[in-house]
C-alpha atoms as a PDB file:
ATOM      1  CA  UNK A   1     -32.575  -2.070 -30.462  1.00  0.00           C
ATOM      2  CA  UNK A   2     -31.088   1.145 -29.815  1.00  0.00           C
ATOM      3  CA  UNK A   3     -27.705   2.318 -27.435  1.00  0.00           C
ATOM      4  CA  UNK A   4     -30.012   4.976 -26.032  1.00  0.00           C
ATOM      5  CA  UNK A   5     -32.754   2.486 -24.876  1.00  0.00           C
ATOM      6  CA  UNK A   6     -29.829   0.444 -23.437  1.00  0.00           C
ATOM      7  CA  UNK A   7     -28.873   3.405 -21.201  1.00  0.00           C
ATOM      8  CA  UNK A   8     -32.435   4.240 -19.998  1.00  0.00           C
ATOM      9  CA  UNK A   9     -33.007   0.761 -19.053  1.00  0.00           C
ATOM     10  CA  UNK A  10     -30.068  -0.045 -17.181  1.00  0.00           C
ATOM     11  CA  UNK A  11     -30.540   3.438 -15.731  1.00  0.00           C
ATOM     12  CA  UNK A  12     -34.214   2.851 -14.941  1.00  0.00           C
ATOM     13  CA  UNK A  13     -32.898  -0.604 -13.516  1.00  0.00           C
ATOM     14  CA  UNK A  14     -30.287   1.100 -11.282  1.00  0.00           C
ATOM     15  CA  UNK A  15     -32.359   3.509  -9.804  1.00  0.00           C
ATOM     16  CA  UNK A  16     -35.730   1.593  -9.805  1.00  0.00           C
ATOM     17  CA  UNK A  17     -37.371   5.040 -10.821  1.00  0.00           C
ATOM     18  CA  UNK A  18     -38.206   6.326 -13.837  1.00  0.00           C
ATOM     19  CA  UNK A  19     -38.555   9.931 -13.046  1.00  0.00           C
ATOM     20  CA  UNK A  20     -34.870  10.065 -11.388  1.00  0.00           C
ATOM     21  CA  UNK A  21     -33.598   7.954 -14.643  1.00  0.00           C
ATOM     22  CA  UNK A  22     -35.159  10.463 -17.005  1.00  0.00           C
ATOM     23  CA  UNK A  23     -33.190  13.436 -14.961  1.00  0.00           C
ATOM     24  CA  UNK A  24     -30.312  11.739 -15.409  1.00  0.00           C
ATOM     25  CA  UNK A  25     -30.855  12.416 -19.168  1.00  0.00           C
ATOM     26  CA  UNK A  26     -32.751  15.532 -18.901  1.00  0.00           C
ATOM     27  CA  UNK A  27     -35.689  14.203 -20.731  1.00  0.00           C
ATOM     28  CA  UNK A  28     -39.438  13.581 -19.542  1.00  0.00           C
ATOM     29  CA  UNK A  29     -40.323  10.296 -17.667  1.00  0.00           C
ATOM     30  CA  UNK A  30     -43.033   9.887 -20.365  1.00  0.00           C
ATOM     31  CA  UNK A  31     -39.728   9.534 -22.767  1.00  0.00           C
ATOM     32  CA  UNK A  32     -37.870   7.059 -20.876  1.00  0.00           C
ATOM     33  CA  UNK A  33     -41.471   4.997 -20.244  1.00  0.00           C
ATOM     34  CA  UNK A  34     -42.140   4.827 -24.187  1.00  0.00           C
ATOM     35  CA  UNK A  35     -38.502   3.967 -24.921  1.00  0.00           C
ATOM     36  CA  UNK A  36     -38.691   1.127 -22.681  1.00  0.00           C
ATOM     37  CA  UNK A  37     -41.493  -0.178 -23.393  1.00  0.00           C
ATOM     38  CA  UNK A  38     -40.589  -0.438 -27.405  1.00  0.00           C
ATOM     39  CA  UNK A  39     -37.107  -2.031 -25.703  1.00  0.00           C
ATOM     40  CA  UNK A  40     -39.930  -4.891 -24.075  1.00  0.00           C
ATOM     41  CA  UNK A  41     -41.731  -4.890 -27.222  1.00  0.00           C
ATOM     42  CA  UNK A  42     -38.761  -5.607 -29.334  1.00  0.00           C
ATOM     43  CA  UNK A  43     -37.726  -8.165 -26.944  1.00  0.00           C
ATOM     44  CA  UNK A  44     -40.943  -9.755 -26.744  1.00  0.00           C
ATOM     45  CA  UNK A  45     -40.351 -10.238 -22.874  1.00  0.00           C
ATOM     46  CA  UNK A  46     -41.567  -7.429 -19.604  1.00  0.00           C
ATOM     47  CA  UNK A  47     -38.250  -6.018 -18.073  1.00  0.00           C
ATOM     48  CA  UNK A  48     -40.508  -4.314 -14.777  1.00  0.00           C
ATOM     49  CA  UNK A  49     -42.245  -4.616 -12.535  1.00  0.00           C
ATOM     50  CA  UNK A  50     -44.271  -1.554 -12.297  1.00  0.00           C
ATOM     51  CA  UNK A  51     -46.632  -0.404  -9.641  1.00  0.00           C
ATOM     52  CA  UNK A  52     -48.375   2.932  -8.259  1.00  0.00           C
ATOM     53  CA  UNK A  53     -45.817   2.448  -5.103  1.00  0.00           C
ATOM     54  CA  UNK A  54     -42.501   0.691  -6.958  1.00  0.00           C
ATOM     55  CA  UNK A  55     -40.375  -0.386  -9.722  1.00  0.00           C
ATOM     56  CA  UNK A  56     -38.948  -3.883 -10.067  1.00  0.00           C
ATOM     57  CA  UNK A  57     -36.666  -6.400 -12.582  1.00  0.00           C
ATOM     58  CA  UNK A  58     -38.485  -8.832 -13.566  1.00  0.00           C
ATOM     59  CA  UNK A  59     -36.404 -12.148 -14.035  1.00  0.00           C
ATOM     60  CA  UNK A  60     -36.323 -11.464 -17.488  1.00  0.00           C
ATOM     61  CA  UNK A  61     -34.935  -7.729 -17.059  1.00  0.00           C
ATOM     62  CA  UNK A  62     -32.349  -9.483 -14.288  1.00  0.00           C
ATOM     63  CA  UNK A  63     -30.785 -11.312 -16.805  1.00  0.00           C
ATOM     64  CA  UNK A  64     -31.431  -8.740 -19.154  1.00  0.00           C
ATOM     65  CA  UNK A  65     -28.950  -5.894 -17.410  1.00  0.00           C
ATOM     66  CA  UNK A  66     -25.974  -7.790 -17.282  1.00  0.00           C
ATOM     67  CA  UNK A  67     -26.128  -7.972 -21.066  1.00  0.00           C
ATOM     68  CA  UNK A  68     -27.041  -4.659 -21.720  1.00  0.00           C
ATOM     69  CA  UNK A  69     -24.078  -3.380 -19.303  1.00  0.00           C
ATOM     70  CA  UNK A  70     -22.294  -5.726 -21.120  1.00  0.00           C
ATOM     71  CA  UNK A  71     -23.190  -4.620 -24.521  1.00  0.00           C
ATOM     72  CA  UNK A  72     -22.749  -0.789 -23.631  1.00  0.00           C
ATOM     73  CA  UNK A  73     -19.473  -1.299 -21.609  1.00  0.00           C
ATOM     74  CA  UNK A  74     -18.126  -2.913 -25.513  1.00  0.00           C
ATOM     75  CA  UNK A  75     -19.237   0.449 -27.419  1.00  0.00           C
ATOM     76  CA  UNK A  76     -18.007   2.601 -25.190  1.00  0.00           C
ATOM     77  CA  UNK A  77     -14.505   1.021 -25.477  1.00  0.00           C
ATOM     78  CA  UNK A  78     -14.781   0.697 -29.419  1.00  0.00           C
ATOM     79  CA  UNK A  79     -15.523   4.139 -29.478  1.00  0.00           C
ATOM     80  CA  UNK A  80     -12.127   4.769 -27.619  1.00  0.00           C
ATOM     81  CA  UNK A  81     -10.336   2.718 -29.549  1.00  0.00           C
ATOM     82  CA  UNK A  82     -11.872   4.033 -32.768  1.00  0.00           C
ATOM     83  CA  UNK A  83     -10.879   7.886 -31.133  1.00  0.00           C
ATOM     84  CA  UNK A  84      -7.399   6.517 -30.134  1.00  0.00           C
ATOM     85  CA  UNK A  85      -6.616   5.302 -32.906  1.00  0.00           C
ATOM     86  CA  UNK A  86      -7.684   8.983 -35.286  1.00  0.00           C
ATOM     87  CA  UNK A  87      -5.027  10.855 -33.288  1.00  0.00           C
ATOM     88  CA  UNK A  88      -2.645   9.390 -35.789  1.00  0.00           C
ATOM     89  CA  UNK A  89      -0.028   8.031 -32.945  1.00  0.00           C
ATOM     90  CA  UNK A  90       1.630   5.164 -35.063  1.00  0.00           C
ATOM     91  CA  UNK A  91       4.953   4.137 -34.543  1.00  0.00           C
ATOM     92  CA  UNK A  92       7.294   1.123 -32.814  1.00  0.00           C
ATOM     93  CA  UNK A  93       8.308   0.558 -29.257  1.00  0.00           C
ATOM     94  CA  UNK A  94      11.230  -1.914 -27.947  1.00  0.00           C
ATOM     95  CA  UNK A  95      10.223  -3.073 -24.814  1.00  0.00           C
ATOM     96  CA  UNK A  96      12.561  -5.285 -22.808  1.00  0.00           C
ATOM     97  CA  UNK A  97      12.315  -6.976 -19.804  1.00  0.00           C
ATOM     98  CA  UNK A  98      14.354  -9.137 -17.277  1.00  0.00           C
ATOM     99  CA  UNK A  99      13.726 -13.039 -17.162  1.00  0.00           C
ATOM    100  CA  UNK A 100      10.644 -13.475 -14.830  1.00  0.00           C
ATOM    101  CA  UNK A 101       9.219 -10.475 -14.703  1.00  0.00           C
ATOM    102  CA  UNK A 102       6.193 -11.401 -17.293  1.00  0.00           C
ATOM    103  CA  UNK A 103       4.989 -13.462 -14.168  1.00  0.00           C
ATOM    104  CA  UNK A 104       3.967 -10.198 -12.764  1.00  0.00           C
ATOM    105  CA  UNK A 105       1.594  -7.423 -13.377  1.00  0.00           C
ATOM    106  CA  UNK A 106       3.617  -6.792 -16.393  1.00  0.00           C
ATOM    107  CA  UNK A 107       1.021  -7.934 -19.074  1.00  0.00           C
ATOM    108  CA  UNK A 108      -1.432  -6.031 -17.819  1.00  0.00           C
ATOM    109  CA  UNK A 109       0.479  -3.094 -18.431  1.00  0.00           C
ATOM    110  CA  UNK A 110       1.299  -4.262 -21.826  1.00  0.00           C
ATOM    111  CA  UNK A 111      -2.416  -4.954 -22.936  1.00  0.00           C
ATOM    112  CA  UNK A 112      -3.332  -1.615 -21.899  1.00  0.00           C
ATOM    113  CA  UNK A 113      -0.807  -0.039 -23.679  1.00  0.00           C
ATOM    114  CA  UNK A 114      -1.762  -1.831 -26.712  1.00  0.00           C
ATOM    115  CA  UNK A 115      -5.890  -1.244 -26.335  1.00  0.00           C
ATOM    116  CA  UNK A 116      -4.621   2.521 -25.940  1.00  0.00           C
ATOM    117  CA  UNK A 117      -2.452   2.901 -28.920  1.00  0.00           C
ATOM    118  CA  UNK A 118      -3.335   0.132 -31.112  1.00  0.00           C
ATOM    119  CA  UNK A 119      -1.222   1.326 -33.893  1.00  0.00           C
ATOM    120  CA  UNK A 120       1.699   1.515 -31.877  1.00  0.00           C
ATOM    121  CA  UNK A 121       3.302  -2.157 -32.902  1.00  0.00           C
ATOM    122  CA  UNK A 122       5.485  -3.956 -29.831  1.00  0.00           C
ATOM    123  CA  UNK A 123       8.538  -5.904 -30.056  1.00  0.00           C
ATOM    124  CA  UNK A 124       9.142  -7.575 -26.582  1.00  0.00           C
ATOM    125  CA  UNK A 125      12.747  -8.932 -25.820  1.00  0.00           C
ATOM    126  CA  UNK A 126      12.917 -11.372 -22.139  1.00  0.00           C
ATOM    127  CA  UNK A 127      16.574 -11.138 -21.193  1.00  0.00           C
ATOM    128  CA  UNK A 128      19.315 -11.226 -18.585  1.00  0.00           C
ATOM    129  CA  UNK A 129      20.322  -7.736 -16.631  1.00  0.00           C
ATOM    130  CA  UNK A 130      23.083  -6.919 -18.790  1.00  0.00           C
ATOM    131  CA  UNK A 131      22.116  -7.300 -22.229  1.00  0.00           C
ATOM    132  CA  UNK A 132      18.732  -5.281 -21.273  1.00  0.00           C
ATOM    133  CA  UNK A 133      21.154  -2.038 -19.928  1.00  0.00           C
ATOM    134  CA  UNK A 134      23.113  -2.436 -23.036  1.00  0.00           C
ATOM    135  CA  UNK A 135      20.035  -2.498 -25.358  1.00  0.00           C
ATOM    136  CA  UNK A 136      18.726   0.938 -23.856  1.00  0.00           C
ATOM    137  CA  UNK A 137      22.429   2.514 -23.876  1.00  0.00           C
ATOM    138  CA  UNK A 138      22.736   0.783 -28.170  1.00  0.00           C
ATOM    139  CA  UNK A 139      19.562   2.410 -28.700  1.00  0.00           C
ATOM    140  CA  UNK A 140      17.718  -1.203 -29.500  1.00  0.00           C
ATOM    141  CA  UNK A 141      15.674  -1.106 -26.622  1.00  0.00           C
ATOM    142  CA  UNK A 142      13.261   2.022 -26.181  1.00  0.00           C
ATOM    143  CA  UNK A 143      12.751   1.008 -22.350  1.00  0.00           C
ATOM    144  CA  UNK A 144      13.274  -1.459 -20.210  1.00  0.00           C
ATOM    145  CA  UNK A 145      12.081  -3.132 -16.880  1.00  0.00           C
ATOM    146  CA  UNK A 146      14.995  -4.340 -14.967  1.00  0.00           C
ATOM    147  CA  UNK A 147      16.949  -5.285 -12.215  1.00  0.00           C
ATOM    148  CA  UNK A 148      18.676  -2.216 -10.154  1.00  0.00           C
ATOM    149  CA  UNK A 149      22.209  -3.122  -8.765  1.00  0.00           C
ATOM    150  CA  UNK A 150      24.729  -0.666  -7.645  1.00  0.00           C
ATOM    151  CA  UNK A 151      26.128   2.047 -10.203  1.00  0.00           C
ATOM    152  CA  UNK A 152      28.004   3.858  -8.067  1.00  0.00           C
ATOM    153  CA  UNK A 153      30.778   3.937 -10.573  1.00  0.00           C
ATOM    154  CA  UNK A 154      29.771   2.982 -13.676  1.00  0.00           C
ATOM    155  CA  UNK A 155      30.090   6.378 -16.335  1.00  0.00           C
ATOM    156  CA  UNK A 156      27.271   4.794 -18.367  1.00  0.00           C
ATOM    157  CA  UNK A 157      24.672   5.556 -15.835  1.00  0.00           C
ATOM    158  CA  UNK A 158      24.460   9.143 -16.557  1.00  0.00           C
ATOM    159  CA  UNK A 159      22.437   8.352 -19.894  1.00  0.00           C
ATOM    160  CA  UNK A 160      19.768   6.765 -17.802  1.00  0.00           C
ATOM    161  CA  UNK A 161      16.821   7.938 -16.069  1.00  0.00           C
ATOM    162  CA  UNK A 162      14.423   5.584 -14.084  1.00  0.00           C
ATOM    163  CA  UNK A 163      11.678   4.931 -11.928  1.00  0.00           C
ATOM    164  CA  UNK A 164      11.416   2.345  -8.956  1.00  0.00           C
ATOM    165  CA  UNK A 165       8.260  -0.235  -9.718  1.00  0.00           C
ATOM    166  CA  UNK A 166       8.620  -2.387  -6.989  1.00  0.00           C
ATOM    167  CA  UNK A 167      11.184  -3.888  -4.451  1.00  0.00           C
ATOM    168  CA  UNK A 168      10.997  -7.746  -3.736  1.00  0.00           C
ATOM    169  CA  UNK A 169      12.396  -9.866  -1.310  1.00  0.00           C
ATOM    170  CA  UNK A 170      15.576 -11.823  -1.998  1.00  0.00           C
ATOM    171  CA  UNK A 171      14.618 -16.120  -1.205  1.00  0.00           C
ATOM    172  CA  UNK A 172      16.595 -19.238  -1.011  1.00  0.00           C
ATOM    173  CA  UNK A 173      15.516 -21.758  -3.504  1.00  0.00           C
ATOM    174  CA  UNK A 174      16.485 -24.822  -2.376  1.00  0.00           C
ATOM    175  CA  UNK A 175      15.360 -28.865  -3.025  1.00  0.00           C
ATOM    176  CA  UNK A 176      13.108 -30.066  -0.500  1.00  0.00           C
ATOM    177  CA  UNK A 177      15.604 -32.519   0.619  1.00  0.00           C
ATOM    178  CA  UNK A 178      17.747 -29.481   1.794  1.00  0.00           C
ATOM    179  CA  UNK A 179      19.209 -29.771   5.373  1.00  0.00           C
ATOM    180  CA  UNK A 180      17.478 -25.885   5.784  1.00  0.00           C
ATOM    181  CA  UNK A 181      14.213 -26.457   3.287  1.00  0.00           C
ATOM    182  CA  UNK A 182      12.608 -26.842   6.866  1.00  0.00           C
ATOM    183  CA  UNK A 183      13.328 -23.147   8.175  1.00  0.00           C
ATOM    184  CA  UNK A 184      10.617 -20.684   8.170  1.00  0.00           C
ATOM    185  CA  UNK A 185      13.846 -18.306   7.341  1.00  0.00           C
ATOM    186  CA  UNK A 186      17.392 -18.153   7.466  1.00  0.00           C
ATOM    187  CA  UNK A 187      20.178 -15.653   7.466  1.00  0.00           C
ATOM    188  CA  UNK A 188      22.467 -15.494   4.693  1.00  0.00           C
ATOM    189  CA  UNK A 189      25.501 -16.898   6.845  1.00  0.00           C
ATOM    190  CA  UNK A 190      23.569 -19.955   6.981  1.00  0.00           C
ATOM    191  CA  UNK A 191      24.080 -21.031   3.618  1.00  0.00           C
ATOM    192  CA  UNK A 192      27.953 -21.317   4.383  1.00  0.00           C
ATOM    193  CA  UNK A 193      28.982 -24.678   2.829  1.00  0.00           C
ATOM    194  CA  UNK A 194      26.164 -24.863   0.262  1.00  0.00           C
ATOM    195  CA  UNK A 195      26.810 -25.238  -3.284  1.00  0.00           C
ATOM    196  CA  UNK A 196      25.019 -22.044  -5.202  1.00  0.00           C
ATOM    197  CA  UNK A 197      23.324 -22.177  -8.448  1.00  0.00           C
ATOM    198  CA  UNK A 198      24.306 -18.671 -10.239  1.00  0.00           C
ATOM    199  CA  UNK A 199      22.945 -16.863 -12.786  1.00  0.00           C
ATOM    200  CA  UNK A 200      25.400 -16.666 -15.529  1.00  0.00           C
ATOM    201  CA  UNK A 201      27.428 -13.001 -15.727  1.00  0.00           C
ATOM    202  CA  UNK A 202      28.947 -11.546 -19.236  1.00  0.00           C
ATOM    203  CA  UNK A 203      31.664  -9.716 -18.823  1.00  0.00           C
ATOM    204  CA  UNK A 204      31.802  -5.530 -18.922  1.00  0.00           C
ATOM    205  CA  UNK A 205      28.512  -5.529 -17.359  1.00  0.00           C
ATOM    206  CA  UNK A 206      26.638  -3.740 -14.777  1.00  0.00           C
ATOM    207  CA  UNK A 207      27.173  -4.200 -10.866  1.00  0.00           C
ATOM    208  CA  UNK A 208      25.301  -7.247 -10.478  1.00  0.00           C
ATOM    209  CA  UNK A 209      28.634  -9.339  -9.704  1.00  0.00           C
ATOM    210  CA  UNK A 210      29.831  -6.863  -7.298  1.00  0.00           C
ATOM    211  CA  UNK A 211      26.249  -6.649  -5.684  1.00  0.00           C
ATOM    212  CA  UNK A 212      26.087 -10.358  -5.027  1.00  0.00           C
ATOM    213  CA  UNK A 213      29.784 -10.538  -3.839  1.00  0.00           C
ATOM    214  CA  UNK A 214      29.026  -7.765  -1.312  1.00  0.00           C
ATOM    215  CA  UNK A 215      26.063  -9.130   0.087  1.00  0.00           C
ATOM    216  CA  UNK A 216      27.984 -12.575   0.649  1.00  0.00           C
ATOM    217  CA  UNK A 217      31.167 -10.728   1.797  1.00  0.00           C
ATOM    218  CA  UNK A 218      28.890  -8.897   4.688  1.00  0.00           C
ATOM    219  CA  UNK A 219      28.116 -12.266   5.860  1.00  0.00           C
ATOM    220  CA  UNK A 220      31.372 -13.805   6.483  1.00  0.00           C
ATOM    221  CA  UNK A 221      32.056 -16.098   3.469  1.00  0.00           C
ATOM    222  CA  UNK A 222      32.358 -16.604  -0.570  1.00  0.00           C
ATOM    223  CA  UNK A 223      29.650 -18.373  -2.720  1.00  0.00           C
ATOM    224  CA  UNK A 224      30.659 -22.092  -3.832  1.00  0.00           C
ATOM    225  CA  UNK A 225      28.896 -21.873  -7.237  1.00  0.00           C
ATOM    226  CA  UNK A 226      28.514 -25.133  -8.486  1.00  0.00           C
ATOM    227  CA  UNK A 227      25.884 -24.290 -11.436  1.00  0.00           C
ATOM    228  CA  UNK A 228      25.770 -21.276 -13.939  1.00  0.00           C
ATOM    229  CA  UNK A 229      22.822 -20.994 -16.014  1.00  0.00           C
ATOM    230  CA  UNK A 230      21.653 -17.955 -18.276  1.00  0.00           C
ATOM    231  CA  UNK A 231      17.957 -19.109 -17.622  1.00  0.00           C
ATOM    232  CA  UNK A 232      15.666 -18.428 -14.620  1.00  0.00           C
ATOM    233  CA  UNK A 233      13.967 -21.975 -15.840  1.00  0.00           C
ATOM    234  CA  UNK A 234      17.470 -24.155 -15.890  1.00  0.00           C
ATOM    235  CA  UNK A 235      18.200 -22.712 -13.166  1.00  0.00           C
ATOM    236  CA  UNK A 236      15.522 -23.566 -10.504  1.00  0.00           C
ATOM    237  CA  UNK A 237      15.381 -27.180 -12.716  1.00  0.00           C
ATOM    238  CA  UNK A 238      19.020 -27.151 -11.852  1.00  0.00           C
ATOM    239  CA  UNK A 239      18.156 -26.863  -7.952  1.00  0.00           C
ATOM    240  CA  UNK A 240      15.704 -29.749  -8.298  1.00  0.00           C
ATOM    241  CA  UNK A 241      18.491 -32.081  -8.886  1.00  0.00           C
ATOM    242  CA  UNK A 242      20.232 -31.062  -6.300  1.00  0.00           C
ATOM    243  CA  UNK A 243      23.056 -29.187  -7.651  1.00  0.00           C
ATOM    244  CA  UNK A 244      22.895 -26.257  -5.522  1.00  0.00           C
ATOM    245  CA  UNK A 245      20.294 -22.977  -4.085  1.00  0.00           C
ATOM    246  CA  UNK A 246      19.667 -20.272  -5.918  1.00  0.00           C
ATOM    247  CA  UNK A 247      19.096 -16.809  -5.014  1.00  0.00           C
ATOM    248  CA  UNK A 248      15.654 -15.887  -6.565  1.00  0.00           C
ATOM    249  CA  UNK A 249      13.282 -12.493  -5.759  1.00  0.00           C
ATOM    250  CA  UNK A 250       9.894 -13.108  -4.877  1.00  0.00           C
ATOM    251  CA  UNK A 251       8.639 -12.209  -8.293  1.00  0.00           C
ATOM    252  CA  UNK A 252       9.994 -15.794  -9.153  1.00  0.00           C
ATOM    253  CA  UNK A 253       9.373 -17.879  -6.431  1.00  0.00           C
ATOM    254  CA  UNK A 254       6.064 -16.918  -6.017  1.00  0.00           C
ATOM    255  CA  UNK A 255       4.913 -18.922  -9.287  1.00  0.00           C
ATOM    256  CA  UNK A 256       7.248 -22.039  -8.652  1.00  0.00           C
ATOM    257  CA  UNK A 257       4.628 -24.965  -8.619  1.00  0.00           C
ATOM    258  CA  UNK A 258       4.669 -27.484  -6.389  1.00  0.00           C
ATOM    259  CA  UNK A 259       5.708 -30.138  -8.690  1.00  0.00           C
ATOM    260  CA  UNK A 260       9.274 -28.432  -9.088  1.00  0.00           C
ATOM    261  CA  UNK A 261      10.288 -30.019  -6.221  1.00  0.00           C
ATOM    262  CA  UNK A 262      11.594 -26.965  -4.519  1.00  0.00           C
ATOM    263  CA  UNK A 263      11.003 -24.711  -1.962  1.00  0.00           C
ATOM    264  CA  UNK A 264      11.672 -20.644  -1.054  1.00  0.00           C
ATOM    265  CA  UNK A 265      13.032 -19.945   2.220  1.00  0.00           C
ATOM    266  CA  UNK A 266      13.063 -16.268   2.789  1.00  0.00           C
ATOM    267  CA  UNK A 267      16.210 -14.536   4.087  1.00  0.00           C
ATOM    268  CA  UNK A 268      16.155 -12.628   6.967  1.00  0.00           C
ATOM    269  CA  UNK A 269      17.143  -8.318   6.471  1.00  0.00           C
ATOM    270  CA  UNK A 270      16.653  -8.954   2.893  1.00  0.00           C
ATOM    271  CA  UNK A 271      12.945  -8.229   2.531  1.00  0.00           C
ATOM    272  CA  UNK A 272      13.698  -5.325   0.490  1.00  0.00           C
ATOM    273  CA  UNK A 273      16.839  -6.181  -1.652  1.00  0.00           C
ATOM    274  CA  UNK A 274      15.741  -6.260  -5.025  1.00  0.00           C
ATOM    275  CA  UNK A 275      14.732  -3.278  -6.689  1.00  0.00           C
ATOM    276  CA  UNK A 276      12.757  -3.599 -10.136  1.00  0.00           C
ATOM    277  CA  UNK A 277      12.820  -0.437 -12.627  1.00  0.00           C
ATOM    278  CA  UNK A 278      11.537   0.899 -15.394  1.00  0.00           C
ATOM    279  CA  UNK A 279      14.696   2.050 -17.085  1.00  0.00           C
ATOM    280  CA  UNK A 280      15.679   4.244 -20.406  1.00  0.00           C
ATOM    281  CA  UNK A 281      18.325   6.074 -21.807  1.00  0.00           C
ATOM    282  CA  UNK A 282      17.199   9.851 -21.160  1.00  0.00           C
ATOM    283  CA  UNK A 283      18.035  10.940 -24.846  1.00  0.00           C
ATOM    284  CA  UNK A 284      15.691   8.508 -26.295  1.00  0.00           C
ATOM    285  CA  UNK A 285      12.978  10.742 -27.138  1.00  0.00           C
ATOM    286  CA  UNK A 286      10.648   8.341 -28.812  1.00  0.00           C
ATOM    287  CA  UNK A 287       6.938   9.138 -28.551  1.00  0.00           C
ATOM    288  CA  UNK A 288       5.939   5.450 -28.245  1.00  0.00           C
ATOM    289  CA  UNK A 289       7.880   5.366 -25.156  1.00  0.00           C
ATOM    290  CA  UNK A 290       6.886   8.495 -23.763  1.00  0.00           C
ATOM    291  CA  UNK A 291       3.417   7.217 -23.884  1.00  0.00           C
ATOM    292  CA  UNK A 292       4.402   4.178 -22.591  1.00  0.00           C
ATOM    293  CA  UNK A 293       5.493   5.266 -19.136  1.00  0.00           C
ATOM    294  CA  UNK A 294       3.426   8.370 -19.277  1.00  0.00           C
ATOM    295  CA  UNK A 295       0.048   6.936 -19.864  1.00  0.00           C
ATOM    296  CA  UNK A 296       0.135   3.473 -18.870  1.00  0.00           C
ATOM    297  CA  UNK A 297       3.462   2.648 -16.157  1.00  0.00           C
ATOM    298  CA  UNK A 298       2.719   5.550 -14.057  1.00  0.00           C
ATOM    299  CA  UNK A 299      -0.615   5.577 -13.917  1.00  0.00           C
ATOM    300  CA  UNK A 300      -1.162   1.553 -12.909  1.00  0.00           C
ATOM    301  CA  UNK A 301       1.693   2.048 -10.653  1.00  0.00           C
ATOM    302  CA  UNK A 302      -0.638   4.946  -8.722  1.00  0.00           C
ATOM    303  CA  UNK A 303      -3.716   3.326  -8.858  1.00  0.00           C
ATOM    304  CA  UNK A 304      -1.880  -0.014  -7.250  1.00  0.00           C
ATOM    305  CA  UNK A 305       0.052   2.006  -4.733  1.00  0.00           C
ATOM    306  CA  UNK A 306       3.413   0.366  -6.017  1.00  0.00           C
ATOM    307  CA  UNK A 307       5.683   3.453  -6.256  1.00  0.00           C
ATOM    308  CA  UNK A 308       8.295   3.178  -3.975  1.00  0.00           C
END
């Protein structure tokens, strides 16, 4: 069994003609006809249907051309990977991303990336907001994807270049026995009184304090955090018990399963708040990463209409 037969027949079987199959190779239908019929031969079973007025599948040659697509779709990307891999692109990339975000589209991105370079190896680091700025600035991290929070006056910022992915809605996580888990939505004033559940802050870090703290202050009150945890996971766990809400983006709450015990109440003028980026320090000149954002972020971002 040859490639080549493979293509006439599921050409032939596409266009249920063997003349327009054979132009689409720009060979004789007498070419195409003796191919496919050493393709039935070899197979020991009649692919078509063929009379003076049409061409049909048999139910053989049905089952036949999902297999043969099959079979031809595998070469073709083994030939791409064999190609990929002679341009001689080897190297390391240090990919890191915030706690969460591999619930996403994220490894899709990732197994492209590693189907196009394959000889590129990947170290992946899941982290909080700060230590993932401070990798890229360090130099550990080649990129990042990551929480944006306001850098209005932070010096470090001027090393970094980035590109919006996606913006998610801020949501209440709260036990089901919450006084509000009934709402369809709330406003951030309404959580006045309630205990929070916080994601733990390091000090010297970057705006995500002063973010939170502004968003509370524009509604008339201060957080009560009764919980810190550095762990998306602890935390929501945390809100089971009834220690508190937590303030989680979409990206999160939109995997919580049911047995959790906890629901997401959306927050009303907050459908926006969270920006997610694809983040590096603009000196890093690495070609891994280049590639990285060039050939694979930018592109799935495009075809999925996600650029902001």
């Amino acid at each position: 069994m040859q490639i080549r037969q493979l293509e006439y027949f599921v050409a032939v079987a596409e266009q249920l003609n063997f003349t327009k199959a054979a132009k689409q190779f720009y060979i004789s239908q007498t070419a195409v006809t003796l191919q496919i019929k050493a393709l039935e031969e070899e197979l020991g079973v009649v692919l078509f249907y063929r009379t003076n007025r049409k061409v049909e599948l048999t139910p053989a040659g049905k089952t036949f051309l999902d297999d043969a697509r099959a079979i031809l779709r595998r070469t073709r990307d083994a030939v791409s990977r064999a190609q990929k891999a002679d341009t001689g692109l080897t190297g390391h990339l240090n990919f890191g991303y915030v706690k969460g975000y591999e619930k996403t589209f994220l490894s899709d991105i990732l197994a492209d990336y590693h189907t196009n370079y394959p000889n590129i190896s990947l170290s992946l680091v899941r982290e909080n907001v700060a230590e993932l700025y401070d990798g890229i600035f360090n130099g550990s991290l080649d990129i990042i994807f990551n929480i944006l929070y306001s850098f209005d006056d932070m010096e470090d910022m001027k090393e970094m270049e980035y590109i919006v992915l996606k913006e998610y809605p801020l949501l209440a996580v709260m036990p089901v026995s919450h006084p509000l888990s009934h709402r369809t939505s709330i406003k951030r004033s309404d959580l006045m009184g309630y205990p929070l559940v916080d994601i733990k802050k390091s000090e010297n870090r970057y705006g995500e304090a002063k973010t939170i703290a502004r968003a509370f202050s524009d509604s008339g009150f201060a957080p009560d955090v009764s919980y810190t945890s550095d762990d998306i996971e602890t935390s929501i766990l945390a809100v089971a018990a009834g220690l508190g809400y937590a303030l989680l983006p979409s990206y999160i709450t939109d995997n919580i399963a049911v047995k959790e015990k906890v629901t997401a109440i959306p927050i009303e003028g907050e459908e926006r708040q969270l920006p997610i980026i694809a983040a590096w320090n603009k000196d890093n000149k690495n070609p891994a990463r280049i590639k990285f954002l060039s050939d694979c972020v930018k592109p799935y971002l495009e075809a999925n209409r996600l650029v902001m």
